[in-house]
PDB file of N, CA and C in Angstrom:
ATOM      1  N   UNK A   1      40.608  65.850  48.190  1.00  0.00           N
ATOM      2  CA  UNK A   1      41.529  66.150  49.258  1.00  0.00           C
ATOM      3  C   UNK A   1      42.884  65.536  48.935  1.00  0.00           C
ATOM      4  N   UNK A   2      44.014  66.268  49.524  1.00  0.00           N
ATOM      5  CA  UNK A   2      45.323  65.401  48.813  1.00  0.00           C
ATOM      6  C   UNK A   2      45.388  64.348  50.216  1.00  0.00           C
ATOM      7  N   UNK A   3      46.283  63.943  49.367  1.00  0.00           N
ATOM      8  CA  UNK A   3      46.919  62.528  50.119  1.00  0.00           C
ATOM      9  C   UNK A   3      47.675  62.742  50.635  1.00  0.00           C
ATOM     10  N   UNK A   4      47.886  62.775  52.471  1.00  0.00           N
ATOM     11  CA  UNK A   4      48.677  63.419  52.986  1.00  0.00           C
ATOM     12  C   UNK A   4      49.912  61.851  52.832  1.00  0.00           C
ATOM     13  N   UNK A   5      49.967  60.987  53.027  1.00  0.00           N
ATOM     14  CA  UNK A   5      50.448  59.637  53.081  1.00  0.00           C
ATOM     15  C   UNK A   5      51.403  59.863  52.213  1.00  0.00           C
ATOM     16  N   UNK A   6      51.050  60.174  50.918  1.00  0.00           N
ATOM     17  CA  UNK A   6      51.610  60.594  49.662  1.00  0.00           C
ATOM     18  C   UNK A   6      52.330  61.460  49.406  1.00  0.00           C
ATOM     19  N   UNK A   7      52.079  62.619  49.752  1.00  0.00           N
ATOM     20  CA  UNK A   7      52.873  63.570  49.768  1.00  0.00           C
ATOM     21  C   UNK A   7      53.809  63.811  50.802  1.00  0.00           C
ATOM     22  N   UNK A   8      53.980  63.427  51.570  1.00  0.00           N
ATOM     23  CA  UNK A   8      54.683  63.221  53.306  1.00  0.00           C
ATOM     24  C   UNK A   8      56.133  63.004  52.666  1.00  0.00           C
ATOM     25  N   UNK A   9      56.408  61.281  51.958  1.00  0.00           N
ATOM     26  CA  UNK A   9      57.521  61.274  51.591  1.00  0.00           C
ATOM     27  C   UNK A   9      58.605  62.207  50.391  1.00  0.00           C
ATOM     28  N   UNK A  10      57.512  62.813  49.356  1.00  0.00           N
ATOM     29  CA  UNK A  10      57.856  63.708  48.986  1.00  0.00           C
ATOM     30  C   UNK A  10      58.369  65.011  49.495  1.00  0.00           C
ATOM     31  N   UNK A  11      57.833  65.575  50.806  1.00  0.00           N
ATOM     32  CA  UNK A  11      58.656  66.807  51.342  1.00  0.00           C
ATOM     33  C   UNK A  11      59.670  66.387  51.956  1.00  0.00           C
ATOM     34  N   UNK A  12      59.456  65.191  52.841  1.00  0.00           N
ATOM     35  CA  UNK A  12      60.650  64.608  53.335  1.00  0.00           C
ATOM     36  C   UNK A  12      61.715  64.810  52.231  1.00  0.00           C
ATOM     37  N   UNK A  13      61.824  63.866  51.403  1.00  0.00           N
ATOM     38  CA  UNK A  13      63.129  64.118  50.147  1.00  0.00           C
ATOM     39  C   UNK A  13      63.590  65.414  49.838  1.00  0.00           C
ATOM     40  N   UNK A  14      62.445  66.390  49.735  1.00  0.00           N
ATOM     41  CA  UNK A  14      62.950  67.708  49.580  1.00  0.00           C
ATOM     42  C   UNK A  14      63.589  68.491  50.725  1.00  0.00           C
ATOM     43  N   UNK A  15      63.287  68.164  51.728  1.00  0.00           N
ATOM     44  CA  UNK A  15      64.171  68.901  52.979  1.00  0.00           C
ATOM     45  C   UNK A  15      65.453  68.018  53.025  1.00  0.00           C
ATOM     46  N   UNK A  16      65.313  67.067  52.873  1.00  0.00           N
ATOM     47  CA  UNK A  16      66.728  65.973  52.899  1.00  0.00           C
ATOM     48  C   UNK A  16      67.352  66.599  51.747  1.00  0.00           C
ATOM     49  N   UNK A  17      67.105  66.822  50.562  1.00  0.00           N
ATOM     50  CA  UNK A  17      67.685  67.556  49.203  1.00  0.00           C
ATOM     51  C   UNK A  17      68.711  68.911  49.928  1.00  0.00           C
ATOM     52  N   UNK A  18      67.554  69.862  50.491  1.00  0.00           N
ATOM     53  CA  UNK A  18      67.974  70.553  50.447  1.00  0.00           C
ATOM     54  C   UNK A  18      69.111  71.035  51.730  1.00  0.00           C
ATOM     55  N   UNK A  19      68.885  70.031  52.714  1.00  0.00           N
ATOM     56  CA  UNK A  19      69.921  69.830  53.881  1.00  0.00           C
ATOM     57  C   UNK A  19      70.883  69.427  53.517  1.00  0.00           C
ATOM     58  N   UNK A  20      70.695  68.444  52.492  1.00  0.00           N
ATOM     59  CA  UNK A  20      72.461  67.717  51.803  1.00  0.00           C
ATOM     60  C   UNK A  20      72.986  69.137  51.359  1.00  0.00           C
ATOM     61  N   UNK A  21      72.378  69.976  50.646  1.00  0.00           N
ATOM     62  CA  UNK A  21      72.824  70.962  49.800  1.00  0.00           C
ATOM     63  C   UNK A  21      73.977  71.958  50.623  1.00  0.00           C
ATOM     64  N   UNK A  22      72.729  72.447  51.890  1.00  0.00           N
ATOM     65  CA  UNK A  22      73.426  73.103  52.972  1.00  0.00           C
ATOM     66  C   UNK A  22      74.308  72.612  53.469  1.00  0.00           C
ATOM     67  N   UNK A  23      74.569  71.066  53.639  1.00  0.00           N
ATOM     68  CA  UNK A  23      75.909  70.835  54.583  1.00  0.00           C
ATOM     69  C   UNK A  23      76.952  70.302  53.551  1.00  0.00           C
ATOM     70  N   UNK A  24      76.859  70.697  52.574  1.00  0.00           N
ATOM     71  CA  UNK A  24      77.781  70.880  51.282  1.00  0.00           C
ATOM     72  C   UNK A  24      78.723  72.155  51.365  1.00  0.00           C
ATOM     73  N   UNK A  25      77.929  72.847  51.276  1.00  0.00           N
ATOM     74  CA  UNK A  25      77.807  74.724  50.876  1.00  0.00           C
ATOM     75  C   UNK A  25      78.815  74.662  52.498  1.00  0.00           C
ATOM     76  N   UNK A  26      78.023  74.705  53.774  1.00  0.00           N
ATOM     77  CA  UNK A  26      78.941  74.252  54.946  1.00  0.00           C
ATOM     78  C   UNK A  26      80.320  73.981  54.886  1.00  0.00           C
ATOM     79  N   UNK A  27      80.326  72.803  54.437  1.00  0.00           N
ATOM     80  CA  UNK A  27      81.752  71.841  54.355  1.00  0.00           C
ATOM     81  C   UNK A  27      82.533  72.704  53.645  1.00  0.00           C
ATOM     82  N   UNK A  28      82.393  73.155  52.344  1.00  0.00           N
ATOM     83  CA  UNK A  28      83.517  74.064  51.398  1.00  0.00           C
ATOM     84  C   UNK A  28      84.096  75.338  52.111  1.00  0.00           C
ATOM     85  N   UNK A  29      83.089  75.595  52.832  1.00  0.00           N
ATOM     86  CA  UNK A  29      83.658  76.804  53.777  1.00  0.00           C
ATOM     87  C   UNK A  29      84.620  76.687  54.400  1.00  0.00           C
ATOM     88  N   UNK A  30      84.153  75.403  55.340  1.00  0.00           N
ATOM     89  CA  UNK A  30      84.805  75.204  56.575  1.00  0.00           C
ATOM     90  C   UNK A  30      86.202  74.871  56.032  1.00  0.00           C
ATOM     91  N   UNK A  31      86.340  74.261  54.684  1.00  0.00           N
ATOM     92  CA  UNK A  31      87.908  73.884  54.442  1.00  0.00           C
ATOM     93  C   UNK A  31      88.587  74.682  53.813  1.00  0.00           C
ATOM     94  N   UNK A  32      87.575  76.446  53.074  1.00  0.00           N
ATOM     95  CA  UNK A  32      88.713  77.475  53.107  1.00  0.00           C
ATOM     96  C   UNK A  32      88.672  78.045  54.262  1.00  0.00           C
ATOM     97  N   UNK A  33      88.157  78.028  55.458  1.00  0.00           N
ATOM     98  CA  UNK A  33      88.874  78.405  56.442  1.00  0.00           C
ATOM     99  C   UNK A  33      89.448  78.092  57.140  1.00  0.00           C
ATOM    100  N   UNK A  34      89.581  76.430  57.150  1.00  0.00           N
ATOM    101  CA  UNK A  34      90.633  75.476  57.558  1.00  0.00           C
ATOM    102  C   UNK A  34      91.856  76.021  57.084  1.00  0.00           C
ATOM    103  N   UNK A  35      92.319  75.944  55.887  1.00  0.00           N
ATOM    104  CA  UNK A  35      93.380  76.594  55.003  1.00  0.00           C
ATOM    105  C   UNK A  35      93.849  77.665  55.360  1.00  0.00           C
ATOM    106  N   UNK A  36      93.435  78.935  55.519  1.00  0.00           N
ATOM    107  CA  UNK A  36      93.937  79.716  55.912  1.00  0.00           C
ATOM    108  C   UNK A  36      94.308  79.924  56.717  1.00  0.00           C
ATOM    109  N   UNK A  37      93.680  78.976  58.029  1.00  0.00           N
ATOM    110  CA  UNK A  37      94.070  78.636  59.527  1.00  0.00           C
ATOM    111  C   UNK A  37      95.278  78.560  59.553  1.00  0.00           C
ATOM    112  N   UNK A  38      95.541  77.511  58.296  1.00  0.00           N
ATOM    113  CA  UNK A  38      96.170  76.694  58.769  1.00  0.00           C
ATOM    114  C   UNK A  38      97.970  77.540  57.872  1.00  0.00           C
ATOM    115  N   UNK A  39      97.317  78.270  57.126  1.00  0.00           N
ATOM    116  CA  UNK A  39      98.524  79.384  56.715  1.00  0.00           C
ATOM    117  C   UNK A  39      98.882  80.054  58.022  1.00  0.00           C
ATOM    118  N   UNK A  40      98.210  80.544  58.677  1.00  0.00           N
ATOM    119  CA  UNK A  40      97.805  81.626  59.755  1.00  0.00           C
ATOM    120  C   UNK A  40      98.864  80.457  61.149  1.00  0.00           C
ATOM    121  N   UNK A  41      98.864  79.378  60.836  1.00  0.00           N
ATOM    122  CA  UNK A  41      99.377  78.732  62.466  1.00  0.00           C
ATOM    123  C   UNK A  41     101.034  78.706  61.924  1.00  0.00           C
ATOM    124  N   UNK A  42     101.230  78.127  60.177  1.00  0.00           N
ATOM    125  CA  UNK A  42     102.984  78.111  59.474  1.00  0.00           C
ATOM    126  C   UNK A  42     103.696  79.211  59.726  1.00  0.00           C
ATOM    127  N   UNK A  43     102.400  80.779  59.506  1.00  0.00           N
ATOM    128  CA  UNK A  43     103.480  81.880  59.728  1.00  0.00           C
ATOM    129  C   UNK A  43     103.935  82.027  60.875  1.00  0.00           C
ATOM    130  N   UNK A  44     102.827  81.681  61.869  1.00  0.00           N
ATOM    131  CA  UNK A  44     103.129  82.166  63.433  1.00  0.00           C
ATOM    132  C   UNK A  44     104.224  80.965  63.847  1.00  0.00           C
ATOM    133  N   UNK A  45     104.059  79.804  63.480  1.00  0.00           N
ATOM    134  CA  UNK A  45     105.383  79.056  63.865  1.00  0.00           C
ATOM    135  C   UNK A  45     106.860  79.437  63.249  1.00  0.00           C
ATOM    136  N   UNK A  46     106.661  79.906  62.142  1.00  0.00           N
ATOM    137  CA  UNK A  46     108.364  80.424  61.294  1.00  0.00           C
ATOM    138  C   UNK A  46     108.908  81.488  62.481  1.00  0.00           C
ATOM    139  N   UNK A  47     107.636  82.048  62.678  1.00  0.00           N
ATOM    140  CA  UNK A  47     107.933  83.825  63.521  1.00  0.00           C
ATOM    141  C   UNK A  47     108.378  82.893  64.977  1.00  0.00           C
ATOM    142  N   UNK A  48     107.992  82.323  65.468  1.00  0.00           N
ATOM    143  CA  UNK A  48     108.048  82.006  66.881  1.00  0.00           C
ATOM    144  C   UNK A  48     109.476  80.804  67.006  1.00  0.00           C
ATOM    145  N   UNK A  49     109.763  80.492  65.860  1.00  0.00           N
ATOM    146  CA  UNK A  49     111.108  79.812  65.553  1.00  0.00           C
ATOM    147  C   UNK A  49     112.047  80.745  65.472  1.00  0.00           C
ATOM    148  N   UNK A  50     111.846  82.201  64.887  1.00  0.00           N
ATOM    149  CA  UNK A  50     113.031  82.811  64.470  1.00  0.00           C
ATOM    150  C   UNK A  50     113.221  83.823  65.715  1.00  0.00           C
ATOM    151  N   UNK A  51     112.068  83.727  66.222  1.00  0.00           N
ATOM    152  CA  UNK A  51     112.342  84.208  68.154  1.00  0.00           C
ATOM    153  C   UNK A  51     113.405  83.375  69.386  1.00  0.00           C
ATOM    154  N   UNK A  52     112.848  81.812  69.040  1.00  0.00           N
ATOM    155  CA  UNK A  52     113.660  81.335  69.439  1.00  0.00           C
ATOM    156  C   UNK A  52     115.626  81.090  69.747  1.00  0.00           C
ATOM    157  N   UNK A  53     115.786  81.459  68.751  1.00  0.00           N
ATOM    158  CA  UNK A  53     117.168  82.258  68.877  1.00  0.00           C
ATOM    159  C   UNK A  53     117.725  83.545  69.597  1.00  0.00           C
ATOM    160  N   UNK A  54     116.652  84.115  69.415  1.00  0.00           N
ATOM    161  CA  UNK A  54     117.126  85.586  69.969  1.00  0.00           C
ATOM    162  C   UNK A  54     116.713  85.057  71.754  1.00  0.00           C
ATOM    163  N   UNK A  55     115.647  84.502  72.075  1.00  0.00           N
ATOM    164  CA  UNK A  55     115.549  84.198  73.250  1.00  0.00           C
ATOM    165  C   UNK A  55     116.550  83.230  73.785  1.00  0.00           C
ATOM    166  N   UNK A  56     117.524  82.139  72.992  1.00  0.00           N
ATOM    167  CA  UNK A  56     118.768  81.667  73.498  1.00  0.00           C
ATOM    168  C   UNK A  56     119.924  82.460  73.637  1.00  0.00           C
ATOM    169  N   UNK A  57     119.953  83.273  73.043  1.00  0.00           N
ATOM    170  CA  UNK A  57     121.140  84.518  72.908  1.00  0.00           C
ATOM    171  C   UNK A  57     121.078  84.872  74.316  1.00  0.00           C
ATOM    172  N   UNK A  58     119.481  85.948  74.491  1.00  0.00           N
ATOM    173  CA  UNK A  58     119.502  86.173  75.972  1.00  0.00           C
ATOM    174  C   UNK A  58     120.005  85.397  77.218  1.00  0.00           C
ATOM    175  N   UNK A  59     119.445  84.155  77.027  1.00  0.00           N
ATOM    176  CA  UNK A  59     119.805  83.030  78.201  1.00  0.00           C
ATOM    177  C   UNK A  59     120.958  83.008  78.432  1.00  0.00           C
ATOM    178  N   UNK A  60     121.533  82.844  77.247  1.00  0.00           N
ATOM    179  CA  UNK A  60     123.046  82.460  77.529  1.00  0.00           C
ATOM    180  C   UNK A  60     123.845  83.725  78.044  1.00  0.00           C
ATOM    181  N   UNK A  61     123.678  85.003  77.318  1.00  0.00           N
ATOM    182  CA  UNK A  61     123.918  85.988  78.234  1.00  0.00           C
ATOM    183  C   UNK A  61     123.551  86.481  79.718  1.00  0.00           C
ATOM    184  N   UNK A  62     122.306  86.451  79.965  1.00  0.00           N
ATOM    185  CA  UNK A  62     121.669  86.049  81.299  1.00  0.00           C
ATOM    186  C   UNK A  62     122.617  84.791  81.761  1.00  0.00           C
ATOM    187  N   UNK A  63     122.930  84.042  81.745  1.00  0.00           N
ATOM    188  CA  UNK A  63     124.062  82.722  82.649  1.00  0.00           C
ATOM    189  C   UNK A  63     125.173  83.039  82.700  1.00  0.00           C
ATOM    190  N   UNK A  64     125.730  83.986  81.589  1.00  0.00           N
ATOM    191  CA  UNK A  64     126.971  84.606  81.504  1.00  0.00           C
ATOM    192  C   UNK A  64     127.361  85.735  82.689  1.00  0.00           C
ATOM    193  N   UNK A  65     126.221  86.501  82.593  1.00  0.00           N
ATOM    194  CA  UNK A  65     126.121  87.693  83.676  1.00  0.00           C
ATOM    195  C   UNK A  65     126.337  87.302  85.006  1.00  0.00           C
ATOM    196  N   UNK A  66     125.454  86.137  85.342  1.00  0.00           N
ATOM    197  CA  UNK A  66     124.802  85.538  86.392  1.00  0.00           C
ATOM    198  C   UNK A  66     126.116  84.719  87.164  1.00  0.00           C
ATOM    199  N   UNK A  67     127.003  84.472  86.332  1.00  0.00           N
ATOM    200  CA  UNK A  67     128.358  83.368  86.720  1.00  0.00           C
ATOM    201  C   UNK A  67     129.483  84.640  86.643  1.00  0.00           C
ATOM    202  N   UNK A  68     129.079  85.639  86.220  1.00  0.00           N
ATOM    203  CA  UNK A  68     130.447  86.484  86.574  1.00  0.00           C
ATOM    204  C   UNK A  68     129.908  87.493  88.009  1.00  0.00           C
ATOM    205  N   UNK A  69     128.564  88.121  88.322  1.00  0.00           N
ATOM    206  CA  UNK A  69     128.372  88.727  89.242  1.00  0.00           C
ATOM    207  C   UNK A  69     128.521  87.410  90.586  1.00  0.00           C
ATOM    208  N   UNK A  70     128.365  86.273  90.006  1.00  0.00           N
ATOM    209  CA  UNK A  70     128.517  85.389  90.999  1.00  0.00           C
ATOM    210  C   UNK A  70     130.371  85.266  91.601  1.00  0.00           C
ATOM    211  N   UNK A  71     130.757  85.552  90.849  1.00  0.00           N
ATOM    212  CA  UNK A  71     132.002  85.249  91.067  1.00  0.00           C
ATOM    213  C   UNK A  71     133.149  86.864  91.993  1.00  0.00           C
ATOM    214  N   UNK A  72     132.512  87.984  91.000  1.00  0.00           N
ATOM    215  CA  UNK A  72     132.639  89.211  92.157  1.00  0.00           C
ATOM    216  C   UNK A  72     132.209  89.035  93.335  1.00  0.00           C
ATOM    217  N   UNK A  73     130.833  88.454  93.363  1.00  0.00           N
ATOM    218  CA  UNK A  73     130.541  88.752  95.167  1.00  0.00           C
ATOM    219  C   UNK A  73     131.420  87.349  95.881  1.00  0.00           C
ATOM    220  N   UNK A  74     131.511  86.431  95.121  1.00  0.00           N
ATOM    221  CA  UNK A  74     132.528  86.107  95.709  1.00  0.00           C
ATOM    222  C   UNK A  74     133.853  86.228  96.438  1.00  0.00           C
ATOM    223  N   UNK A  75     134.168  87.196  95.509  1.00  0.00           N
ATOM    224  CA  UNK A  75     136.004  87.380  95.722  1.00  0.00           C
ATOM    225  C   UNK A  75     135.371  88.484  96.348  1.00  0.00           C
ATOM    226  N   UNK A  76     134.226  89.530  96.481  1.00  0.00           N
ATOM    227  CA  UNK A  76     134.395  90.591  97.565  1.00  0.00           C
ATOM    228  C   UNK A  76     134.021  90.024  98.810  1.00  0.00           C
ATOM    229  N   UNK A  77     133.550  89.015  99.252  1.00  0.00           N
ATOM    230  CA  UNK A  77     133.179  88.178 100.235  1.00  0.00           C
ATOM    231  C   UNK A  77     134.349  87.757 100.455  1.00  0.00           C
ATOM    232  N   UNK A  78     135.526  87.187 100.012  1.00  0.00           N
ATOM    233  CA  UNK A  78     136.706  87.150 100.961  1.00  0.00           C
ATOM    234  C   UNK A  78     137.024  88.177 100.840  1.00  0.00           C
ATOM    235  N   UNK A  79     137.551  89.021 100.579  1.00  0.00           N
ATOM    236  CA  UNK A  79     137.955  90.350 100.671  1.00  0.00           C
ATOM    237  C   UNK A  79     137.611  90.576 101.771  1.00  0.00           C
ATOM    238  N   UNK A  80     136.359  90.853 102.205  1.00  0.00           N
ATOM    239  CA  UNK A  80     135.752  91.422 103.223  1.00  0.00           C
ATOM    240  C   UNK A  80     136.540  90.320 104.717  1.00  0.00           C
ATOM    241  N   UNK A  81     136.102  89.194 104.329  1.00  0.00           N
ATOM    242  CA  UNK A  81     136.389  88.593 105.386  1.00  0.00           C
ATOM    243  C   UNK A  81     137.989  88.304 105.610  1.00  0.00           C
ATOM    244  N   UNK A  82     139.248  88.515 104.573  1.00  0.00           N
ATOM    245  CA  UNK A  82     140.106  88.635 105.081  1.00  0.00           C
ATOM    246  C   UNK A  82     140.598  90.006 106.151  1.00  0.00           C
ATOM    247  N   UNK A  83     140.189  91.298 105.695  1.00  0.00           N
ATOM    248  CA  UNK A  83     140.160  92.268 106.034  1.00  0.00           C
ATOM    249  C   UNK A  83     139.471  92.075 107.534  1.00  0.00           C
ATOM    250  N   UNK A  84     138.609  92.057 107.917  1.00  0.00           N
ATOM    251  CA  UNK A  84     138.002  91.702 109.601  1.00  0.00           C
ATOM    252  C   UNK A  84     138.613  90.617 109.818  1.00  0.00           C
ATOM    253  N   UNK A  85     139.436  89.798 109.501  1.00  0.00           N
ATOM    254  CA  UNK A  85     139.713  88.568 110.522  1.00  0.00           C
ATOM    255  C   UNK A  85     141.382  89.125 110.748  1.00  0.00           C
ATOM    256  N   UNK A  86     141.635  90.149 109.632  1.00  0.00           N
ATOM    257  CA  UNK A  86     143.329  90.880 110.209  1.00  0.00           C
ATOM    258  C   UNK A  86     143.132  91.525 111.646  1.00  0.00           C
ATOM    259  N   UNK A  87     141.724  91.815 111.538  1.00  0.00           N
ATOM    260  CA  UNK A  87     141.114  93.352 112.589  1.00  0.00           C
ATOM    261  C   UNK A  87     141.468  91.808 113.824  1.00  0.00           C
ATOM    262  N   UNK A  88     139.978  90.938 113.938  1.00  0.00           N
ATOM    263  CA  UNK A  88     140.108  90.172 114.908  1.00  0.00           C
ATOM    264  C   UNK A  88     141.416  89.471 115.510  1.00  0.00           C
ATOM    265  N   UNK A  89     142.406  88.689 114.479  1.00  0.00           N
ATOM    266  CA  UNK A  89     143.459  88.602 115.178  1.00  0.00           C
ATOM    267  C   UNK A  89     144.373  89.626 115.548  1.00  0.00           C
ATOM    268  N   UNK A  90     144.068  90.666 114.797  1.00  0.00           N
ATOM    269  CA  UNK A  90     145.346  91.783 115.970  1.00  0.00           C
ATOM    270  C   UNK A  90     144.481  92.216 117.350  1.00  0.00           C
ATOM    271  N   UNK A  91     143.283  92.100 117.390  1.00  0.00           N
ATOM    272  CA  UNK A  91     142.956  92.111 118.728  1.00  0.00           C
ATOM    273  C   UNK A  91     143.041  91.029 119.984  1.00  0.00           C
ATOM    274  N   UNK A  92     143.112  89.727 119.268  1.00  0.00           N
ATOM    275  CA  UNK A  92     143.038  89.127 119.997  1.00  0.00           C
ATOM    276  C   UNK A  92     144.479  88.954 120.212  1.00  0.00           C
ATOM    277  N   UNK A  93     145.319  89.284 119.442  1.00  0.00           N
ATOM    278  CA  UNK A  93     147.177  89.317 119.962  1.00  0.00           C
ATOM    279  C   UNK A  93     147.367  90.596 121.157  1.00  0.00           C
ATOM    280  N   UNK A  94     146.566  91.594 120.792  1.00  0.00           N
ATOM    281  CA  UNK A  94     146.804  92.873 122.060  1.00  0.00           C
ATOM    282  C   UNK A  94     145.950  92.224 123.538  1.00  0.00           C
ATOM    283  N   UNK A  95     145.096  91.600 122.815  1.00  0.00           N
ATOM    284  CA  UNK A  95     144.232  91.394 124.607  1.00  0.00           C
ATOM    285  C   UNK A  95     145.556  89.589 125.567  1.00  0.00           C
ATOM    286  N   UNK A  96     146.122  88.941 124.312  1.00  0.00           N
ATOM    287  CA  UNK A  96     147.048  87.912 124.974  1.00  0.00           C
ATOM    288  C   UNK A  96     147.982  89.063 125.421  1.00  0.00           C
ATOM    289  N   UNK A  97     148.738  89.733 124.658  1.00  0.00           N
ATOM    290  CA  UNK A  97     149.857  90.155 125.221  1.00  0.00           C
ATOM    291  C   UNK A  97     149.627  91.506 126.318  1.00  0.00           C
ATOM    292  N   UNK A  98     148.472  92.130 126.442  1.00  0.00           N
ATOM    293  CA  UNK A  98     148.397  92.488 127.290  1.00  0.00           C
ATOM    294  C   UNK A  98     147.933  92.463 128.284  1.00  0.00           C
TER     295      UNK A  98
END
């Protein structure tokens, strides 16, 4: 009959052999696909840098827009209100003097 005692540590070593092997084989993978990740994150940052400009361009045009329509409704806002307050004081000069 074999010796189970005996042979026990022997398969042990061989599954340990062959688990080192696998998380070898594992590891090499994982660091060419680390790598390419990690190509894959440089391009998307160059691209998302060279966006960044074009999205300050906008802004600043957007603040540009934003400070001149601000400034029309301004001046048509007195406009308006010089125009009705000519109306109100000539009425209120016809209702004194008459």
């Amino acid at each position: 009959m074999i010796d189970v005692v005996g042979s026990l540590p022997i398969i042990i070593n061989l599954l340990g052999i062959i688990l080192l092997i696998v998380l070898i084989v594992l590891g090499i993978k994982v660091i060419k696909i680390m790598n390419s990740v990690e190509e894959i994150i440089k391009d998307v940052d160059y691209k998302v840098k060279s966006l960044n400009n074009i999205f300050d361009i906008i802004d600043k045009v957007t603040d540009g827009l934003s400070v001149l329509t601000d400034k029309m409704i301004e001046n048509l806002n007195k406009f308006i209100l010089k125009v009705f307050k000519k109306k109100y004081n000539k009425k209120k000069e016809e209702e004194n003097n008459g």
